[in-house]
Protein backbone atom coordinates (compact mmCIF):
# COMPACT_ATOMS: atom_id res chain seq x y z
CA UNK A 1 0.00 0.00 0.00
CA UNK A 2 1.65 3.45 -1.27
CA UNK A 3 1.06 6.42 1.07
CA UNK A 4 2.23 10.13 0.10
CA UNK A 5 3.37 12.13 3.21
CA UNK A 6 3.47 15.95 2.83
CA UNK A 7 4.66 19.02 4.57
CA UNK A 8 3.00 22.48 4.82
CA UNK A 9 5.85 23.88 2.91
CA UNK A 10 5.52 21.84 -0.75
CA UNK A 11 7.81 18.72 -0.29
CA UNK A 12 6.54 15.77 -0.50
CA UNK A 13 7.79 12.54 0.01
CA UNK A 14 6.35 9.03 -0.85
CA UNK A 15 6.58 5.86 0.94
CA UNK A 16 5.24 2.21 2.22
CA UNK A 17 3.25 2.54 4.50
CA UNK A 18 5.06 -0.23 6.54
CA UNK A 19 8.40 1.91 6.09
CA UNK A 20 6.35 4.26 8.97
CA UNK A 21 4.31 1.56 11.19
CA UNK A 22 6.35 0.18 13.88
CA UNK A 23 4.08 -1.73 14.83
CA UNK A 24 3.66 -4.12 11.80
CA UNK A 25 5.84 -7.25 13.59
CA UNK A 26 7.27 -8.49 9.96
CA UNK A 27 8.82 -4.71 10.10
CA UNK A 28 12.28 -4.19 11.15
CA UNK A 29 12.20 -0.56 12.72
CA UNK A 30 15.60 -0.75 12.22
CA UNK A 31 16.23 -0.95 8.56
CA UNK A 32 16.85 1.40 6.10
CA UNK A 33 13.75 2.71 3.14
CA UNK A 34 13.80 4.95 0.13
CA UNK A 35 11.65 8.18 -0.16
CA UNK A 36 11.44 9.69 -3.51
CA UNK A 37 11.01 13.57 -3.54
CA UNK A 38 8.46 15.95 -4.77
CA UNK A 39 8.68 19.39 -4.24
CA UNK A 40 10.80 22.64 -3.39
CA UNK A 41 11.62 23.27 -0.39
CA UNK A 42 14.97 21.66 0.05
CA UNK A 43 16.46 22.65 -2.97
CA UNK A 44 18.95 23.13 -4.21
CA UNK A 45 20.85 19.86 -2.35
CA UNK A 46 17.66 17.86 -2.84
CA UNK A 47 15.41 18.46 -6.51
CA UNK A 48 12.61 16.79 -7.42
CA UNK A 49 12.55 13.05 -8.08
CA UNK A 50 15.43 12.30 -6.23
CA UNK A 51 15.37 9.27 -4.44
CA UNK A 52 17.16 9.50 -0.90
CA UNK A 53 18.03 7.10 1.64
CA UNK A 54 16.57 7.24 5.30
CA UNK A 55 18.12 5.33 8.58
CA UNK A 56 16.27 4.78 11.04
CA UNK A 57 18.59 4.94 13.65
CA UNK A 58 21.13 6.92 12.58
CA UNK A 59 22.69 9.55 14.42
CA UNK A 60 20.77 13.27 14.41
CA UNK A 61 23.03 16.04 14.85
CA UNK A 62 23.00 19.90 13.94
CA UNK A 63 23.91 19.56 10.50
CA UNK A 64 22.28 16.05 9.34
CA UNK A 65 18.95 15.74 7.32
CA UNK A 66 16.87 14.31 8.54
CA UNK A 67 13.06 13.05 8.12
CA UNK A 68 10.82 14.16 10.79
CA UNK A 69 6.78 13.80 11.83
CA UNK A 70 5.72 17.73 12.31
CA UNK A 71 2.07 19.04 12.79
CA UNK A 72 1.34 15.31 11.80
CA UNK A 73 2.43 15.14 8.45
CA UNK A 74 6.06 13.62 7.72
CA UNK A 75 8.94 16.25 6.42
CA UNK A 76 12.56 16.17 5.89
CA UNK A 77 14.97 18.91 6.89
CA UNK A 78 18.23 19.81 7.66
CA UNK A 79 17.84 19.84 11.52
CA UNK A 80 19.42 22.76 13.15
CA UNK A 81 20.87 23.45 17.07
CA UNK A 82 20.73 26.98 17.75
CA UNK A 83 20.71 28.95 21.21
CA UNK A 84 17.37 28.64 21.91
CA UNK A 85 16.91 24.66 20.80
CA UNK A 86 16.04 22.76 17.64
CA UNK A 87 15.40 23.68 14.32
CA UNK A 88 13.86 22.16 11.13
CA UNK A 89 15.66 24.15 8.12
CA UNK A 90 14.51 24.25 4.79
CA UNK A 91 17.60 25.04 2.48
CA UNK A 92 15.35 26.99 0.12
CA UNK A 93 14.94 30.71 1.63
CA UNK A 94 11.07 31.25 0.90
CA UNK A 95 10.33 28.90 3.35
CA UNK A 96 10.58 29.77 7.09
CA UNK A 97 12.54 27.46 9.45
CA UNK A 98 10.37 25.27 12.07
CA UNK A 99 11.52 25.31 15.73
CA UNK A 100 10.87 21.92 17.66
CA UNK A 101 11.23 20.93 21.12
CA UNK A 102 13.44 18.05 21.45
CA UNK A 103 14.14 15.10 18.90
CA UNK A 104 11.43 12.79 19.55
CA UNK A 105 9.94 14.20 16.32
CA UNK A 106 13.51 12.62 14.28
CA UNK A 107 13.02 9.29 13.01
CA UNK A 108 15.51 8.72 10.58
CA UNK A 109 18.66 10.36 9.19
CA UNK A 110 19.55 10.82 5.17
CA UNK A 111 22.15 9.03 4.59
CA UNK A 112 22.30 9.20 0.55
CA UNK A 113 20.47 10.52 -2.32
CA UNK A 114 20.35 9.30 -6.03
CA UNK A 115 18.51 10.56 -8.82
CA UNK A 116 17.37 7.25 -10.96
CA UNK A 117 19.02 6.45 -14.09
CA UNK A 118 21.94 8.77 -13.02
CA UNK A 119 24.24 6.66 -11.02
CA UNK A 120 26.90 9.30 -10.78
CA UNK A 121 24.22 12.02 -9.23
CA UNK A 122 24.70 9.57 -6.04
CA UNK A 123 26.04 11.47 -2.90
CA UNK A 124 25.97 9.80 0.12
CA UNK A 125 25.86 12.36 3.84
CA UNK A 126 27.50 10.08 6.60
């Protein structure tokens, strides 16, 4: 079963819907999925259609992208520590950065993109 997840600020990113639920016991929470994405927001480091690569439990740090659930709908960012906390920063400037409270809202880290067909458009974050 395909599910679309969305943010509020036009990038979109599709999935399983077992790459989200936990719960599912033939689900490793654990293992890495693919998200292809749609929209604007990150660009220029991440365009539409590319395909990038989410761990689970990789490391979050101020720096890292990473794919977060915000105002219920799933997002990716590049996650931000600042003086006053967290941030969720969208690398294109006419959308406005997202402050969060802690990490619980992380689950997973970008570890690669690709763009299909275009082996050599692979760059890989860790």
């Amino acid at each position: 079963m395909q599910t679309q997840a969305h943010d509020a600020s036009n990038t979109y990113v599709e999935a399983t819907q077992t790459a989200f639920d936990a719960t599912l016991p033939e689900c490793a929470g654990g293992e890495s999925f693919a998200l292809m994405v749609q929209g604007f927001s990150m660009a220029p480091e991440f365009l539409e259609g590319e395909i990038i690569l989410i761990e689970p439990e990789g490391l979050a740090r101020s720096g890292s992208y990473v794919l977060a659930m915000h105002a219920q709908e799933w997002t990716f960012r590049q996650l931000l520590r600042t003086a006053d906390g967290w941030l969720l920063h969208p690398l294109n400037p006419a959308f406005p950065d997202t402050a969060i409270p802690d990490l619980t809202s992380i689950h997973g880290v970008i570890i690669q993109k690709a763009l299909p067909g275009r082996r050599r458009a692979s760059k890989h974050y860790v």
